[in-house]
PDB file of N, CA and C in Angstrom:
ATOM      1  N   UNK A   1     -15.506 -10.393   4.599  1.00  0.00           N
ATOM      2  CA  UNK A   1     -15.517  -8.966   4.883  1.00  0.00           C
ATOM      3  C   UNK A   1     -16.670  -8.289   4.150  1.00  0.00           C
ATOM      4  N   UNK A   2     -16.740  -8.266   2.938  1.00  0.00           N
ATOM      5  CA  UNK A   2     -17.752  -7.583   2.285  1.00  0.00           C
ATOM      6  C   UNK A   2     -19.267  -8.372   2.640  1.00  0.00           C
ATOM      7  N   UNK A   3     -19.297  -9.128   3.075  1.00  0.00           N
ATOM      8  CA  UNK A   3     -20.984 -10.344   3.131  1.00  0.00           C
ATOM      9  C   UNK A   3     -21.358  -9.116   4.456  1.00  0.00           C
ATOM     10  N   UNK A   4     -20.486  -9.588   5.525  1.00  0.00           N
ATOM     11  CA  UNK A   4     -20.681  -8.950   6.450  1.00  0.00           C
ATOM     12  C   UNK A   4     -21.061  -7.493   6.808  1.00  0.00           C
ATOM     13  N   UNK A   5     -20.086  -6.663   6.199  1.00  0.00           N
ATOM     14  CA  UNK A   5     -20.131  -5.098   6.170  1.00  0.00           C
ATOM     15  C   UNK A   5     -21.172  -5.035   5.480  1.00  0.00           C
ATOM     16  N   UNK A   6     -21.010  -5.234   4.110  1.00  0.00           N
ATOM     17  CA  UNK A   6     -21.796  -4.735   2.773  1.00  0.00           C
ATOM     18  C   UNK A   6     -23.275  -5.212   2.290  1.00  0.00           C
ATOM     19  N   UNK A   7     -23.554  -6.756   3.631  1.00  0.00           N
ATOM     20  CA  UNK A   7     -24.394  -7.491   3.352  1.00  0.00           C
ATOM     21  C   UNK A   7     -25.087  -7.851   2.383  1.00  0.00           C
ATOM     22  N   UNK A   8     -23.805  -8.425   1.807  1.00  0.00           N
ATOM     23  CA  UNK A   8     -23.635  -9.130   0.292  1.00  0.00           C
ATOM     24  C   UNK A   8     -24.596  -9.919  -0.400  1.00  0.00           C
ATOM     25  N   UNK A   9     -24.857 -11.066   0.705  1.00  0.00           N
ATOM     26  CA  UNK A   9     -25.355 -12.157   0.082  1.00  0.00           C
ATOM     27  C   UNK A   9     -27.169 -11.749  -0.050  1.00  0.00           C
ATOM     28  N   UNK A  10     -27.175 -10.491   0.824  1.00  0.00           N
ATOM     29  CA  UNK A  10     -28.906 -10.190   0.475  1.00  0.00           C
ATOM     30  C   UNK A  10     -29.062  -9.353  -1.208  1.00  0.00           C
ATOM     31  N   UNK A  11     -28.022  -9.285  -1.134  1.00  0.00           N
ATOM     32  CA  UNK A  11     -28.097  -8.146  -2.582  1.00  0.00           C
ATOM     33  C   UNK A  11     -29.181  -8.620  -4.033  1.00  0.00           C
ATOM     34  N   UNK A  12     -29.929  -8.312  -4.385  1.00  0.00           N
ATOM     35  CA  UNK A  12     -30.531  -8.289  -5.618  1.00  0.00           C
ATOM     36  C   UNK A  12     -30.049  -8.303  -6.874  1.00  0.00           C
ATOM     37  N   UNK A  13     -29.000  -7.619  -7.142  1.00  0.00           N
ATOM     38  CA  UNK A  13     -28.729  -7.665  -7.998  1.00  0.00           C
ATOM     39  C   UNK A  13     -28.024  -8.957  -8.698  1.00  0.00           C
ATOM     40  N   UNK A  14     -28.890  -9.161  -9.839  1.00  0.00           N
ATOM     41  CA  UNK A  14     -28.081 -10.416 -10.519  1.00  0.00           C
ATOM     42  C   UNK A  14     -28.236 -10.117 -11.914  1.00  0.00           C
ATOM     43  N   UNK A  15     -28.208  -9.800 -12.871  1.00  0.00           N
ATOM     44  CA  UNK A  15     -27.901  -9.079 -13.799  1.00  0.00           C
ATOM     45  C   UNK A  15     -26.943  -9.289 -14.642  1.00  0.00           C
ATOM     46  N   UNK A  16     -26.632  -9.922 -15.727  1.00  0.00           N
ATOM     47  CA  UNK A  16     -25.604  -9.603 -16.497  1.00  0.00           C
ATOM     48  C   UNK A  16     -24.399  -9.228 -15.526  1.00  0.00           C
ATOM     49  N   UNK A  17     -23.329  -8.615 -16.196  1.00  0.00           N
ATOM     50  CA  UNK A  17     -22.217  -8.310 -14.948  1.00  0.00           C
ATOM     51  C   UNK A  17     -22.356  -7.422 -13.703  1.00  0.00           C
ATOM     52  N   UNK A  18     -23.453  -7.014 -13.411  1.00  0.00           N
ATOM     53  CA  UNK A  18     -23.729  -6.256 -12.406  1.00  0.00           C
ATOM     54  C   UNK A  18     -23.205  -6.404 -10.824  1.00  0.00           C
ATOM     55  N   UNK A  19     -23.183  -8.189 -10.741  1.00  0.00           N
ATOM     56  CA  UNK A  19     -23.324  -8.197  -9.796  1.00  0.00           C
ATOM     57  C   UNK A  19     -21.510  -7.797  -9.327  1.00  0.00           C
ATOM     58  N   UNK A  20     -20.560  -8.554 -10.554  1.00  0.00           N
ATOM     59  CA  UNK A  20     -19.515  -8.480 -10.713  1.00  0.00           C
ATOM     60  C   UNK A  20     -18.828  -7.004 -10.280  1.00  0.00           C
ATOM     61  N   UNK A  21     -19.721  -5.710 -10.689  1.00  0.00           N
ATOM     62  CA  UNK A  21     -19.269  -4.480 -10.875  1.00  0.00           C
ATOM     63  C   UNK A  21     -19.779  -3.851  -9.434  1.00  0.00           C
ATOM     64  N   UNK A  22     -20.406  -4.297  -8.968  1.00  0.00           N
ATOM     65  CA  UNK A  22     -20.745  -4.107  -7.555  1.00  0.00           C
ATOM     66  C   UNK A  22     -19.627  -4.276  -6.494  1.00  0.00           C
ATOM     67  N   UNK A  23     -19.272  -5.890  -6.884  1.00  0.00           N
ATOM     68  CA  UNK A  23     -18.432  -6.312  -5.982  1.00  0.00           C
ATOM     69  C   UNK A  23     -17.246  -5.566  -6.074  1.00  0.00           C
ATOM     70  N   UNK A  24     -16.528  -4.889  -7.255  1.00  0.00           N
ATOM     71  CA  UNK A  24     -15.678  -4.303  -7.586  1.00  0.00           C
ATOM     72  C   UNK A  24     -15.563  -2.906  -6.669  1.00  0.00           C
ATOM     73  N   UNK A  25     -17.213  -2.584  -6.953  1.00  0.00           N
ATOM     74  CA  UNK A  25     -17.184  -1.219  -6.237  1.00  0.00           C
ATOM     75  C   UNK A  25     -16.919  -1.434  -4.653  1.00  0.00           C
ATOM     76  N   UNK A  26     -17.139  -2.359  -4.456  1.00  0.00           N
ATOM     77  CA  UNK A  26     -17.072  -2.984  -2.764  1.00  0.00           C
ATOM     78  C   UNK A  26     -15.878  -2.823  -2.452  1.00  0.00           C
ATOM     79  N   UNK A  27     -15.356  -3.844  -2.959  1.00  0.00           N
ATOM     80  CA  UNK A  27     -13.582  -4.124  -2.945  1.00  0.00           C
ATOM     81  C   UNK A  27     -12.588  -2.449  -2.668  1.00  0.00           C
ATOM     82  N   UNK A  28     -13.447  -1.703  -3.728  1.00  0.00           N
ATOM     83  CA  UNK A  28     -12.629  -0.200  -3.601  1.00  0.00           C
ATOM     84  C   UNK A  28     -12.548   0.205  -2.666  1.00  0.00           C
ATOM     85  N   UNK A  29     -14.239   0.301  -1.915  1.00  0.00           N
ATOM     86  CA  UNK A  29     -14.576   1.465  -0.629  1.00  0.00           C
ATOM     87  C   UNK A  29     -14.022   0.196   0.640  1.00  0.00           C
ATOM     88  N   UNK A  30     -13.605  -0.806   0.751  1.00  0.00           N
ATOM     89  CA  UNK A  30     -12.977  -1.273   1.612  1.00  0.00           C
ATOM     90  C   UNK A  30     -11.285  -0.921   0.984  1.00  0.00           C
ATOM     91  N   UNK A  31     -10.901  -0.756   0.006  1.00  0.00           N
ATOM     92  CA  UNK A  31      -9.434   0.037   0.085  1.00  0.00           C
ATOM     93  C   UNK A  31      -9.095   0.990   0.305  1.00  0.00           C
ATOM     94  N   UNK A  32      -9.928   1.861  -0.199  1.00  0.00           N
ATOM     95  CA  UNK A  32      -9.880   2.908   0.746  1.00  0.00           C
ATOM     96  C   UNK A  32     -10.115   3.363   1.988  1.00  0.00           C
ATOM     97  N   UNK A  33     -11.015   2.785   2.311  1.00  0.00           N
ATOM     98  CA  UNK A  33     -11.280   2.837   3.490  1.00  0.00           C
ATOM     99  C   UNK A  33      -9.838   1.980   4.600  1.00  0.00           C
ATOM    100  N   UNK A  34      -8.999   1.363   4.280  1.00  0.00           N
ATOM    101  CA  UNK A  34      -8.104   0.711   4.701  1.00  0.00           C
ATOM    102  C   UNK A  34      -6.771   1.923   4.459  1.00  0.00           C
ATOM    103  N   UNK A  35      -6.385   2.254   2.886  1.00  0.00           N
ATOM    104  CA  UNK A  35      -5.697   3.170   2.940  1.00  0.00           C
ATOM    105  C   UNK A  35      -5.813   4.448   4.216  1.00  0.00           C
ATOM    106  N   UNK A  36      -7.297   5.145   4.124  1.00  0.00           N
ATOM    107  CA  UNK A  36      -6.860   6.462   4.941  1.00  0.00           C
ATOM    108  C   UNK A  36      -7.174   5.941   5.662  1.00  0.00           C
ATOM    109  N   UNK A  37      -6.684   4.679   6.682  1.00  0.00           N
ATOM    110  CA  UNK A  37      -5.965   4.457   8.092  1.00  0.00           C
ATOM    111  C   UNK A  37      -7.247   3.742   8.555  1.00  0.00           C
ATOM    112  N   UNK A  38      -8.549   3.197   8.046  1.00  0.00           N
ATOM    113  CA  UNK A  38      -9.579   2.562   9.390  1.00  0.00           C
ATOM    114  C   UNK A  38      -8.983   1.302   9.684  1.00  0.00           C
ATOM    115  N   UNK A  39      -9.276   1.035  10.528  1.00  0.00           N
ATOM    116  CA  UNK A  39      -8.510  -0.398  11.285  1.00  0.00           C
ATOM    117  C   UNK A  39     -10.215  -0.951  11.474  1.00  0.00           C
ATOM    118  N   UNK A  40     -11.412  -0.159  11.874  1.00  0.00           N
ATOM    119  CA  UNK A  40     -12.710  -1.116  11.548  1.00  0.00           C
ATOM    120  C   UNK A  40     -13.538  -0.591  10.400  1.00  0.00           C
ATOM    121  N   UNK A  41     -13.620  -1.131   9.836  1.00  0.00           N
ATOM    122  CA  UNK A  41     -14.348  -1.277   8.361  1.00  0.00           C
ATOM    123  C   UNK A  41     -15.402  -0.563   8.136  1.00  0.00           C
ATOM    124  N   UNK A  42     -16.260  -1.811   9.102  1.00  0.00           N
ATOM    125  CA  UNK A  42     -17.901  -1.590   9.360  1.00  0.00           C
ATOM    126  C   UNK A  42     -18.255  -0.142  10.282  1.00  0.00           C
ATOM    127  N   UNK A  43     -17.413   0.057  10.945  1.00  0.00           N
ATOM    128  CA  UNK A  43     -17.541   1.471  12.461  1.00  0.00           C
ATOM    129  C   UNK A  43     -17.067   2.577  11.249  1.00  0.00           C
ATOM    130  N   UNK A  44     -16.325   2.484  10.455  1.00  0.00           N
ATOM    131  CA  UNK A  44     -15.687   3.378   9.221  1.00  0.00           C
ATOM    132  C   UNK A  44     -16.785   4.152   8.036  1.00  0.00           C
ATOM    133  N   UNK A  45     -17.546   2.550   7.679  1.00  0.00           N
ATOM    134  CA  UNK A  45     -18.541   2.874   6.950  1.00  0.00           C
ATOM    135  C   UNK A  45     -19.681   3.854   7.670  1.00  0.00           C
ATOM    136  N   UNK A  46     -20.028   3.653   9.133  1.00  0.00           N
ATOM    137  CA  UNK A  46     -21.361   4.286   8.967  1.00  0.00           C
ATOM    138  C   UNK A  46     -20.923   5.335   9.604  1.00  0.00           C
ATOM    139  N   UNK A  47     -20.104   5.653  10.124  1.00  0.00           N
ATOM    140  CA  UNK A  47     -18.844   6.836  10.394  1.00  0.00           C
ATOM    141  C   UNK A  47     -19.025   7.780   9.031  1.00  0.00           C
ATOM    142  N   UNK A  48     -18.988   7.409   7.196  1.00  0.00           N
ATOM    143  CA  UNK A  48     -18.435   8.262   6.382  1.00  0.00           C
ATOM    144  C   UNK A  48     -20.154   8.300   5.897  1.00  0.00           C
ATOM    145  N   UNK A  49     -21.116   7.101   6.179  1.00  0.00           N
ATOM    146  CA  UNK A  49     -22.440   7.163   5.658  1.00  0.00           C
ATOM    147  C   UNK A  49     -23.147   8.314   6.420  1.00  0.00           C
ATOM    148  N   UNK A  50     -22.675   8.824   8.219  1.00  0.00           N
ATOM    149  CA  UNK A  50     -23.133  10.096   8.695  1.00  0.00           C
ATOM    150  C   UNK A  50     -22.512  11.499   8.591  1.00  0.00           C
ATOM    151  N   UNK A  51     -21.423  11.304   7.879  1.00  0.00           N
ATOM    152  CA  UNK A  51     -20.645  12.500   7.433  1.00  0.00           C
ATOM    153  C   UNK A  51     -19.878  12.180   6.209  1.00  0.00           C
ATOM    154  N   UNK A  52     -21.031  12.479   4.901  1.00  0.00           N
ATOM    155  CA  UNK A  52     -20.419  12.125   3.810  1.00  0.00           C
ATOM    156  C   UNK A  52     -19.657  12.915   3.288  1.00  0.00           C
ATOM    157  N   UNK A  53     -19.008  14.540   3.759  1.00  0.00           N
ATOM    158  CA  UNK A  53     -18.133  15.230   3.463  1.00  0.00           C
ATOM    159  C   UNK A  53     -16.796  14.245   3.918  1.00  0.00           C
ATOM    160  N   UNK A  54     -16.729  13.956   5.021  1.00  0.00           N
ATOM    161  CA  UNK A  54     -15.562  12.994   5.375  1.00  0.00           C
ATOM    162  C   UNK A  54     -15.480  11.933   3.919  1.00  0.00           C
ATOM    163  N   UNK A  55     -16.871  11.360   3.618  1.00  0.00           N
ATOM    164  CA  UNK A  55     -15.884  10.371   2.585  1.00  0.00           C
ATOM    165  C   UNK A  55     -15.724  10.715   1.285  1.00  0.00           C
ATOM    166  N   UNK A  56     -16.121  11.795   1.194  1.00  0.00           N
ATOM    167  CA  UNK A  56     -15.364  12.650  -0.190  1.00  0.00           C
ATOM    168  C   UNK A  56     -14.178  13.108  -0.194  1.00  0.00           C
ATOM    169  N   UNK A  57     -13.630  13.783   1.358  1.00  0.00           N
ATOM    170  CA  UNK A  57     -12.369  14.359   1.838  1.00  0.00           C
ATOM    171  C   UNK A  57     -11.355  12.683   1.689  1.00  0.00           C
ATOM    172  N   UNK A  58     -12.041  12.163   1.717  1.00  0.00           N
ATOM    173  CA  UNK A  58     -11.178  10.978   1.854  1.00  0.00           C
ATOM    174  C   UNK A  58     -10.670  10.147   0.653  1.00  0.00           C
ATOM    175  N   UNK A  59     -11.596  10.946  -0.349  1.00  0.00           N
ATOM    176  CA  UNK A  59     -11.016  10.498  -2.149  1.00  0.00           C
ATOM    177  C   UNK A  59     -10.913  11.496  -2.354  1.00  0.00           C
ATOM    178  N   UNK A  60     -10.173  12.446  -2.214  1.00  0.00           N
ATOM    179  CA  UNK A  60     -10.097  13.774  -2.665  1.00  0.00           C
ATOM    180  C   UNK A  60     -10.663  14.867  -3.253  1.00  0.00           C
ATOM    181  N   UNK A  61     -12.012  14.415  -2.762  1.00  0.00           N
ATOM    182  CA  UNK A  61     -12.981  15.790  -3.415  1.00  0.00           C
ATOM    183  C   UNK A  61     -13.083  16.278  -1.957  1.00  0.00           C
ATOM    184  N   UNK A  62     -13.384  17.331  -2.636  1.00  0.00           N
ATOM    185  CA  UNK A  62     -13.779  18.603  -1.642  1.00  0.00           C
ATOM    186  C   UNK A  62     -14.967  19.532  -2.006  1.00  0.00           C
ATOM    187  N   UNK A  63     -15.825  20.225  -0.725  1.00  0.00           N
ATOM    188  CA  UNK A  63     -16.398  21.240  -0.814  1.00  0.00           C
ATOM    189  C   UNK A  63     -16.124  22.511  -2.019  1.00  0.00           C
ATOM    190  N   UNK A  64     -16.490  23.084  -2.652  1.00  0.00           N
ATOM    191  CA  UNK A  64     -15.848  24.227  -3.186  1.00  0.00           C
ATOM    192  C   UNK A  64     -16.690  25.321  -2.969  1.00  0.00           C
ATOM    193  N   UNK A  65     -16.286  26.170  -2.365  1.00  0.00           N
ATOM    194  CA  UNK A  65     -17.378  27.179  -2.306  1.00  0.00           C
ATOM    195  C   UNK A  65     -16.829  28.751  -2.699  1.00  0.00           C
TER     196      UNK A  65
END
């Protein structure tokens, strides 16, 4: 799941635990992204990457104005 979506295995980073804390961060935005209801992952991601108010609304931040 993450190689695919996140296109893992091109990643650069190798670093001390970096790469570890990456993957972590991965792991999240595919739980969440599973929690508020996507059934596709990848269609999810570039869905919240063109409306990044959606993926703030979706960890509970919000606009404040």
């Amino acid at each position: 799941m993450r190689d695919v979506t996140f296109d893992e295995d091109r990643s650069q980073v190798r670093t001390k635990r970096i790469p570890q804390v990456m993957a972590t961060l991965r792991n999240i935005a595919i739980s969440v992204l599973r929690v508020s209801g996507a059934d596709n992952i990848a269609a999810a991601c570039r869905r919240y990457a063109a409306q990044p108010a959606l993926a703030l609304a979706a960890v509970g931040i919000s606009r404040r104005e």
